[in-house]
PDB file of N, CA and C in Angstrom:
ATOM      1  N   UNK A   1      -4.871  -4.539 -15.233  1.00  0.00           N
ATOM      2  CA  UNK A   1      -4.347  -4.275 -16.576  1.00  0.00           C
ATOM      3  C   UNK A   1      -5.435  -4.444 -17.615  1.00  0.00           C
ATOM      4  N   UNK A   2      -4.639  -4.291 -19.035  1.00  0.00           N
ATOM      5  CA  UNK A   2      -6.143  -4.507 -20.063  1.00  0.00           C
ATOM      6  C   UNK A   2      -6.814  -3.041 -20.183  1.00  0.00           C
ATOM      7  N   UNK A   3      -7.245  -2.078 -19.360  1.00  0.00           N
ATOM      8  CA  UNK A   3      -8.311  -0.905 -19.215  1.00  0.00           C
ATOM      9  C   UNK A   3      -7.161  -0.035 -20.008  1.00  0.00           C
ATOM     10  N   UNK A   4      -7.778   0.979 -20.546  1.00  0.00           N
ATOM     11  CA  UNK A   4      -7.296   1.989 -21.109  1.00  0.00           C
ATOM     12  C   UNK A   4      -6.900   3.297 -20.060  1.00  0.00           C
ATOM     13  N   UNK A   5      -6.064   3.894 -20.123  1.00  0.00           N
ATOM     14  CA  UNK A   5      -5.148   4.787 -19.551  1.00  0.00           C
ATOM     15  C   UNK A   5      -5.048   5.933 -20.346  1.00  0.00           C
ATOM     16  N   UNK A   6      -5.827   7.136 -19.607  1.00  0.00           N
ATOM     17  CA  UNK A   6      -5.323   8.260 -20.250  1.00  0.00           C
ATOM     18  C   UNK A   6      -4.146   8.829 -19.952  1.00  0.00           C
ATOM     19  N   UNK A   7      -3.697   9.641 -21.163  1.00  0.00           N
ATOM     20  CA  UNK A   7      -2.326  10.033 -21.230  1.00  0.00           C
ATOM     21  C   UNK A   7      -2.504  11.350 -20.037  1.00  0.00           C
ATOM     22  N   UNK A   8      -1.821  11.566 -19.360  1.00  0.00           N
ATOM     23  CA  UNK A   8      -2.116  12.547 -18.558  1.00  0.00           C
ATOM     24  C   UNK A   8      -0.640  13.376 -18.090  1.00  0.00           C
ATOM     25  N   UNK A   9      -0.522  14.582 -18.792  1.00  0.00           N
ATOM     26  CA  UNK A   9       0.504  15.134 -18.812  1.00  0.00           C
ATOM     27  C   UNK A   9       1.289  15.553 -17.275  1.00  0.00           C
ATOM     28  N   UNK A  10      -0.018  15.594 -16.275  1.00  0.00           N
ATOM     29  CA  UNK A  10       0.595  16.110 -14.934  1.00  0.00           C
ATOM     30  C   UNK A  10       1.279  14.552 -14.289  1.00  0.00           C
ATOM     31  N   UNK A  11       0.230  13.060 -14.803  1.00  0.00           N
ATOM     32  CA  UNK A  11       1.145  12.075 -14.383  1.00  0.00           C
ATOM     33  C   UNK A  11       2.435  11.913 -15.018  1.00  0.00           C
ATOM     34  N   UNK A  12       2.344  12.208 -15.883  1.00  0.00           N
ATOM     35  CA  UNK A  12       4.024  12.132 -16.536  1.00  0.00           C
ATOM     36  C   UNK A  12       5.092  13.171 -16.028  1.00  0.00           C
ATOM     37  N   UNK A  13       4.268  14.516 -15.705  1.00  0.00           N
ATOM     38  CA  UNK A  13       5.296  14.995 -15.171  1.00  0.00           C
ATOM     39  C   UNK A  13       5.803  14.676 -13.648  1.00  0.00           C
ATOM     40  N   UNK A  14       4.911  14.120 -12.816  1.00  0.00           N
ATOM     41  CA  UNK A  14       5.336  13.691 -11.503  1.00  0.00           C
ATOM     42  C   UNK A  14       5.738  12.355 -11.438  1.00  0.00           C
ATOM     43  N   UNK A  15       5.471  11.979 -12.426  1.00  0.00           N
ATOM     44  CA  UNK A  15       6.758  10.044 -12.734  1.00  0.00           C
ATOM     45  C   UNK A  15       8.113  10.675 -13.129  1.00  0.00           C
ATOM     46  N   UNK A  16       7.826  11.315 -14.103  1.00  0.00           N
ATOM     47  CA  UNK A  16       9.583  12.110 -14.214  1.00  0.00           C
ATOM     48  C   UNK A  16      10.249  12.511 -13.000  1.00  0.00           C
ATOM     49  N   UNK A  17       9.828  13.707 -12.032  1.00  0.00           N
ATOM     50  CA  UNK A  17      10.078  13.846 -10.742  1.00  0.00           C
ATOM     51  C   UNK A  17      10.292  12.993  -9.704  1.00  0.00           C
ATOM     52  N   UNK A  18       9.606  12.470  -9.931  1.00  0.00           N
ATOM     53  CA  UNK A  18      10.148  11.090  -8.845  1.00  0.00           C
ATOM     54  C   UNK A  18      11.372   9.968  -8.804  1.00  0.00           C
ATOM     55  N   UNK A  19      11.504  10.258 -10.800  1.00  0.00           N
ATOM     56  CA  UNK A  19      12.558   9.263 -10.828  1.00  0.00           C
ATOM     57  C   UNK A  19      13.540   9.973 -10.510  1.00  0.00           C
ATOM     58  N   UNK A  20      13.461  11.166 -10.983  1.00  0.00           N
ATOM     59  CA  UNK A  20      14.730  12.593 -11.364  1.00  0.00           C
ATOM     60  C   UNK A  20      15.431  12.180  -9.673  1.00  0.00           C
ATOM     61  N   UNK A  21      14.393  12.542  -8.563  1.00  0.00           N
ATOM     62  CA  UNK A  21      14.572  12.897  -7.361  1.00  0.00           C
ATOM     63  C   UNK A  21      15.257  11.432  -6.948  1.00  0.00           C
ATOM     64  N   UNK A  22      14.923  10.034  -7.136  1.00  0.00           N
ATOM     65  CA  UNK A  22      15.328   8.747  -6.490  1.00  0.00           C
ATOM     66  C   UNK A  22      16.816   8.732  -6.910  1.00  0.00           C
ATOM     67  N   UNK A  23      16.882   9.203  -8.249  1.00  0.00           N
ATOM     68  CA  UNK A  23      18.372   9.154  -8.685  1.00  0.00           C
ATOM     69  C   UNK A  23      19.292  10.449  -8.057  1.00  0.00           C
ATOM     70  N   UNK A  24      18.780  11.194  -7.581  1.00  0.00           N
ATOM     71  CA  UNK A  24      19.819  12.153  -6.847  1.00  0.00           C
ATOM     72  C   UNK A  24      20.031  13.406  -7.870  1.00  0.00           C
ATOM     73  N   UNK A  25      18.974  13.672  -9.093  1.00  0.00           N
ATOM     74  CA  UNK A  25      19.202  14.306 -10.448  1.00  0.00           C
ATOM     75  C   UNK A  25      19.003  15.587 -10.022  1.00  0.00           C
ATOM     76  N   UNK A  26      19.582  17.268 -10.096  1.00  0.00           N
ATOM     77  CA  UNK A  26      18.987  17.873 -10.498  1.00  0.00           C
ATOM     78  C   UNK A  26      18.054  18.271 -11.706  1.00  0.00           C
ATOM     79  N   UNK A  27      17.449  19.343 -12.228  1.00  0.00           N
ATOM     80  CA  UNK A  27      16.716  19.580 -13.806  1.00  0.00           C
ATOM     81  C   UNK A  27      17.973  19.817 -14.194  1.00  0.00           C
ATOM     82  N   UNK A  28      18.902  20.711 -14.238  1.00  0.00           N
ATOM     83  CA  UNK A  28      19.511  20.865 -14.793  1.00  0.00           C
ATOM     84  C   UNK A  28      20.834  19.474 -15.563  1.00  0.00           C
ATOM     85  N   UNK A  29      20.987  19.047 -14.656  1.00  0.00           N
ATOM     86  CA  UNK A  29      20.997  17.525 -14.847  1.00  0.00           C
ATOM     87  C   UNK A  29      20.558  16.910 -15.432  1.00  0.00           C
ATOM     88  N   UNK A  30      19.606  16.184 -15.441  1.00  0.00           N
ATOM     89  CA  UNK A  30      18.884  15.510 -16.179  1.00  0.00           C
ATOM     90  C   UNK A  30      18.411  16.233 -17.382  1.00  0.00           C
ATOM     91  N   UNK A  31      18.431  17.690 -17.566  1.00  0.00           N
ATOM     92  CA  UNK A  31      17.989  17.942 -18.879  1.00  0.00           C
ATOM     93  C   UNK A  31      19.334  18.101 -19.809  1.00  0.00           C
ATOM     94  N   UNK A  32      20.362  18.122 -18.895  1.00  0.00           N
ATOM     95  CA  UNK A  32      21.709  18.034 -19.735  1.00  0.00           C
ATOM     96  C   UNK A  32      22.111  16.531 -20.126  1.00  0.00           C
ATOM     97  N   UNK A  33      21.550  15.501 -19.776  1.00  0.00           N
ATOM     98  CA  UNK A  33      21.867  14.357 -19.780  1.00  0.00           C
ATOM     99  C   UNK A  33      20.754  14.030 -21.036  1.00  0.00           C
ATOM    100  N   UNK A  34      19.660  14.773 -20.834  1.00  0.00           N
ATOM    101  CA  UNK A  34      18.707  14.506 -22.126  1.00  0.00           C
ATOM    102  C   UNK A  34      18.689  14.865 -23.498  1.00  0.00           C
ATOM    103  N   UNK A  35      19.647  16.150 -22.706  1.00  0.00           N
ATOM    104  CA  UNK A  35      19.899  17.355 -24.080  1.00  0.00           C
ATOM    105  C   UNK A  35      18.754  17.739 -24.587  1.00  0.00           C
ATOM    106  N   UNK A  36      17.769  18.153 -23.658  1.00  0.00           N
ATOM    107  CA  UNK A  36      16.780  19.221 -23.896  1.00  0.00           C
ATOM    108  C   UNK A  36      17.058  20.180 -22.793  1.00  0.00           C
ATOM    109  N   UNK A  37      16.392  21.420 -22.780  1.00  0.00           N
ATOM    110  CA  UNK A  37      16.233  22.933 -22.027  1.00  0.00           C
ATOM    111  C   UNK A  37      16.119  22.029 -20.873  1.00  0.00           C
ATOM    112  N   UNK A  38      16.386  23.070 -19.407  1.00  0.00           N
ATOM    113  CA  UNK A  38      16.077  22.918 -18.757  1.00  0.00           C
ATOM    114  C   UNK A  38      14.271  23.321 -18.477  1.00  0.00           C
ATOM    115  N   UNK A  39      14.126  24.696 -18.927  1.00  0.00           N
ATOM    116  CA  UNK A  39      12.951  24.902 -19.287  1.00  0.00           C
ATOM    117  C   UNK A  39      12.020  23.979 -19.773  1.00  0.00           C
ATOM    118  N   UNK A  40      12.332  23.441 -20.759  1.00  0.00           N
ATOM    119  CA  UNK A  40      11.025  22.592 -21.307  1.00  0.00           C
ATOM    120  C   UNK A  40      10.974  21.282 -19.887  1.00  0.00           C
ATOM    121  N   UNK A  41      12.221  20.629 -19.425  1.00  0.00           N
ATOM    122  CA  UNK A  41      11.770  19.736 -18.075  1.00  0.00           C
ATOM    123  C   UNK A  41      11.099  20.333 -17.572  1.00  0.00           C
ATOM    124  N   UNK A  42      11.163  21.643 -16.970  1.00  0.00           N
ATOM    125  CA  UNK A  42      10.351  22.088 -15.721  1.00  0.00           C
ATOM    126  C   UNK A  42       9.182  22.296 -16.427  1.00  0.00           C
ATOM    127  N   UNK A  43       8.695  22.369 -17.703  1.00  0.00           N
ATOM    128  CA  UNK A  43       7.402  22.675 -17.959  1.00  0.00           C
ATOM    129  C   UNK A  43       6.694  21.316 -18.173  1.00  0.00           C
ATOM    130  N   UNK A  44       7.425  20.224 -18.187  1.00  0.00           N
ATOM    131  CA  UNK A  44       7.237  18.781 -18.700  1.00  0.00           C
ATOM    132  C   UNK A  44       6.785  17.930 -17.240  1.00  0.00           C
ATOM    133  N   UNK A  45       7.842  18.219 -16.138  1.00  0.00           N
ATOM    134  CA  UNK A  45       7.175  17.834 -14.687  1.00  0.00           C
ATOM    135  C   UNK A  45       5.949  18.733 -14.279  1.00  0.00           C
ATOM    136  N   UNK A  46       5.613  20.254 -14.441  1.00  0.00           N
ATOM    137  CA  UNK A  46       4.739  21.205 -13.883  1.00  0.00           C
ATOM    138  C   UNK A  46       3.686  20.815 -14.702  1.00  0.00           C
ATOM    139  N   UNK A  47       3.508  19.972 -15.686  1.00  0.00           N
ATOM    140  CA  UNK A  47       2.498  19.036 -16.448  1.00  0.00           C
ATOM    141  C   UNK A  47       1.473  20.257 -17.479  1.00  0.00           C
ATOM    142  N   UNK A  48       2.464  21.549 -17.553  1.00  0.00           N
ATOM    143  CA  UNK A  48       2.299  22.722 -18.727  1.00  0.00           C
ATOM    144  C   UNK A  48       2.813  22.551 -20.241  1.00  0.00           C
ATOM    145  N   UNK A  49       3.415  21.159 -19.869  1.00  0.00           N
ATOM    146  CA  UNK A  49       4.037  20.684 -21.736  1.00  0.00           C
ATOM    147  C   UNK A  49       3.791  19.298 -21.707  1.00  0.00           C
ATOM    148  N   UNK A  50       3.348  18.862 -22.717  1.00  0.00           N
ATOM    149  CA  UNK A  50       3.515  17.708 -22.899  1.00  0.00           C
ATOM    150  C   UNK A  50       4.835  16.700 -23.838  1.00  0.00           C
ATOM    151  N   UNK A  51       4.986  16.073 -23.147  1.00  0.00           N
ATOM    152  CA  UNK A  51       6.178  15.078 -23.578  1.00  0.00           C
ATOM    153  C   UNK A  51       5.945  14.589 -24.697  1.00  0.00           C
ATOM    154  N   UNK A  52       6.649  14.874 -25.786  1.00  0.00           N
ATOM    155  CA  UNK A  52       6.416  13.727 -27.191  1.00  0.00           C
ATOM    156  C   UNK A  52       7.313  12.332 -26.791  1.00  0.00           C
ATOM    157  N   UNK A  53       6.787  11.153 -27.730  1.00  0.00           N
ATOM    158  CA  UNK A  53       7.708  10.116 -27.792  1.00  0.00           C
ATOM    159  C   UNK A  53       9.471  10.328 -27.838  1.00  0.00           C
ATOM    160  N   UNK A  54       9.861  11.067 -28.176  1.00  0.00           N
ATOM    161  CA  UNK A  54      11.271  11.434 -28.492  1.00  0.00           C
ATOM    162  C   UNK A  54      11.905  12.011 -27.557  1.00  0.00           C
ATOM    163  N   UNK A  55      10.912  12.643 -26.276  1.00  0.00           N
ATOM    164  CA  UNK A  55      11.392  13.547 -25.182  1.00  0.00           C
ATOM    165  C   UNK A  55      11.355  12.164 -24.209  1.00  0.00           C
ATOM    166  N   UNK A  56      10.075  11.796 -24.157  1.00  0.00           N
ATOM    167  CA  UNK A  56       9.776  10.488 -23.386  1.00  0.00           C
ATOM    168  C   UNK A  56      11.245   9.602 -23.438  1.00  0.00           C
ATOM    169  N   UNK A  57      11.736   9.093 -24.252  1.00  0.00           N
ATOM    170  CA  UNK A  57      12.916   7.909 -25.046  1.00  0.00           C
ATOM    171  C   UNK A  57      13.978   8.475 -24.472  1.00  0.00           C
ATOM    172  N   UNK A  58      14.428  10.077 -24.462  1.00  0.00           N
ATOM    173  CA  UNK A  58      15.419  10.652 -24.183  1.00  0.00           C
ATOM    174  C   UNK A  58      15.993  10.527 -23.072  1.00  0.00           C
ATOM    175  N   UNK A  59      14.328  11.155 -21.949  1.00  0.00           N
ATOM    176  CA  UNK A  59      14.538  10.953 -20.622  1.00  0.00           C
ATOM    177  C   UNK A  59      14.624  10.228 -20.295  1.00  0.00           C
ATOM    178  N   UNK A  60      13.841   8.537 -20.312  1.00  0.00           N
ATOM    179  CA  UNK A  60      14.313   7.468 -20.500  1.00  0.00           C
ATOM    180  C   UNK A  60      15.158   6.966 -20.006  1.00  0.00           C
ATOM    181  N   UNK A  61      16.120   7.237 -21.193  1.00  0.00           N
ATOM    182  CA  UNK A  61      17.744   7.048 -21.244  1.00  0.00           C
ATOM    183  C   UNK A  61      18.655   7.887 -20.205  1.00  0.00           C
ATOM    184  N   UNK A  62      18.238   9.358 -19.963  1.00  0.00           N
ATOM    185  CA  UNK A  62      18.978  10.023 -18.812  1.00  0.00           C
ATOM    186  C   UNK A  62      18.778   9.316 -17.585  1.00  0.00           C
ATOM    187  N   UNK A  63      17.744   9.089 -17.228  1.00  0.00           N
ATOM    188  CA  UNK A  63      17.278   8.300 -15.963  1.00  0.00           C
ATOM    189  C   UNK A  63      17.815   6.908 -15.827  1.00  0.00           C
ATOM    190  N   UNK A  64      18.046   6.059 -16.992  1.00  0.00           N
ATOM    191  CA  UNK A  64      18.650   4.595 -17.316  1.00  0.00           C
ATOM    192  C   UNK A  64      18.009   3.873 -17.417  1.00  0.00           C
ATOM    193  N   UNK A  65      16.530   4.054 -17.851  1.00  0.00           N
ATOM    194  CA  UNK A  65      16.213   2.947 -17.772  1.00  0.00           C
ATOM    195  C   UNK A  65      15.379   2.958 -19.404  1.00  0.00           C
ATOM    196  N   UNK A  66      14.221   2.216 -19.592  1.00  0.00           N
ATOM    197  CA  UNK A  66      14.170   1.860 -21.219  1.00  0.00           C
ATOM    198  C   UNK A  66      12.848   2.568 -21.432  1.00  0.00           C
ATOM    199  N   UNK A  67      12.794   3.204 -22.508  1.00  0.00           N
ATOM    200  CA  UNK A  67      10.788   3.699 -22.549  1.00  0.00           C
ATOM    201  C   UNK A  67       9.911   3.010 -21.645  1.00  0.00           C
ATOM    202  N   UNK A  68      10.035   1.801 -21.748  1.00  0.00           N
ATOM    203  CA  UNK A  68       9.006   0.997 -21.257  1.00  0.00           C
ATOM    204  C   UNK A  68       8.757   1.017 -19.676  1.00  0.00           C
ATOM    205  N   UNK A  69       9.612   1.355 -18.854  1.00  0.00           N
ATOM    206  CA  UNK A  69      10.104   1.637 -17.919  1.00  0.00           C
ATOM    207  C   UNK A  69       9.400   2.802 -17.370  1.00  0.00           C
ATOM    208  N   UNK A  70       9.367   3.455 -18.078  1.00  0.00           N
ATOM    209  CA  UNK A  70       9.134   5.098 -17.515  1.00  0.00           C
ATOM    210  C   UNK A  70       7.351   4.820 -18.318  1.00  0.00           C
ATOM    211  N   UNK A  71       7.069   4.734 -19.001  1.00  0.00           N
ATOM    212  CA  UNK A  71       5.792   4.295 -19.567  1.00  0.00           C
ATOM    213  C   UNK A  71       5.099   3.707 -18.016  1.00  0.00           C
ATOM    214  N   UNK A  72       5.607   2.663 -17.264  1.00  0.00           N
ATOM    215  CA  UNK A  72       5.085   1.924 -16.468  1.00  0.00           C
ATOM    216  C   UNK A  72       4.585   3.329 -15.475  1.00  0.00           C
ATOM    217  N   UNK A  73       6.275   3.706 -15.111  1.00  0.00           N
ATOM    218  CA  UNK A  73       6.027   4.456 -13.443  1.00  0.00           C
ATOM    219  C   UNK A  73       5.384   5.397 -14.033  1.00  0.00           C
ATOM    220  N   UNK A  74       4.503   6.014 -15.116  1.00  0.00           N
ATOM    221  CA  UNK A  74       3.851   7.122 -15.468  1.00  0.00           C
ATOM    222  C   UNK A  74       2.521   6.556 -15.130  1.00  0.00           C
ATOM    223  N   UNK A  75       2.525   5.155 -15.431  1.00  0.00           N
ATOM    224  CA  UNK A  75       1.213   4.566 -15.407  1.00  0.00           C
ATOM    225  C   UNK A  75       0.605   3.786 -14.100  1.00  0.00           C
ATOM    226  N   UNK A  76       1.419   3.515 -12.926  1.00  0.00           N
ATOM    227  CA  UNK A  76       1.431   3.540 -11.514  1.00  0.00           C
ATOM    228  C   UNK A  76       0.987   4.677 -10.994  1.00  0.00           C
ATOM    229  N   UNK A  77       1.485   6.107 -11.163  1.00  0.00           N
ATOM    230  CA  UNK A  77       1.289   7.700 -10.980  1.00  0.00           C
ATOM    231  C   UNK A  77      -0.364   7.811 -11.273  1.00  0.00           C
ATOM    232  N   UNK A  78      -0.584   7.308 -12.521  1.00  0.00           N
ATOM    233  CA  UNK A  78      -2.031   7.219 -12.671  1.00  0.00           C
ATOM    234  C   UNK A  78      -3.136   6.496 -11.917  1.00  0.00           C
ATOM    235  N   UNK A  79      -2.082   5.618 -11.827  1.00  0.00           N
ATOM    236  CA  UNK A  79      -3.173   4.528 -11.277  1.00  0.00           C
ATOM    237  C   UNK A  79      -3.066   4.430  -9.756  1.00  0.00           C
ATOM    238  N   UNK A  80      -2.609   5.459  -9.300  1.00  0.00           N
ATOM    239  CA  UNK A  80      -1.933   6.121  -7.500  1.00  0.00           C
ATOM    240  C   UNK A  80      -1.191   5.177  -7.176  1.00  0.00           C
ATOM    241  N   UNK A  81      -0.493   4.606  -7.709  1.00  0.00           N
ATOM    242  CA  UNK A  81       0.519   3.545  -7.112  1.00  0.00           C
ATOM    243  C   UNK A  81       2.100   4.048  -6.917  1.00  0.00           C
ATOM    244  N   UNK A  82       1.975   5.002  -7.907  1.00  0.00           N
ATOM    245  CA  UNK A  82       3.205   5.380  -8.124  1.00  0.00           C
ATOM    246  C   UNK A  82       4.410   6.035  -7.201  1.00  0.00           C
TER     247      UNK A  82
END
């Protein structure tokens, strides 16, 4: 811990995927639970969009668990732990 972490849009999109998938979620699912497009998820896991704070918080919450949460398993993904 402590080292700086780049933001890396393809790890965020395969921490999303992973949670999507542990919970049993389809996209369509989970982007209805987020109340964003399904489109923008699939461009958000395919790591072709990047997630703002507000998409981040949303999904979050579809998945159940707290920003901080999904912040982590994005940052495990990075750090190949994930």
């Amino acid at each position: 811990r402590g080292g700086r972490v780049q933001f890396d849009n393809r790890a965020v999109g395969q921490a999303i995927r992973l949670l999507r998938k542990e919970k049993g979620l389809s996209q369509d699912v989970l982007s209805g639970l987020a109340g964003i497009a399904r489109t923008h998820l699939t461009m958000i896991e395919n790591g072709t969009k990047q997630a703002n704070f507000e998409t981040i918080w949303k999904l979050a919450s579809a998945l159940g668990l707290r920003p901080s949460e999904l912040v982590a398993k994005i940052e495990a993904v990075i750090e190949g732990k994930g």
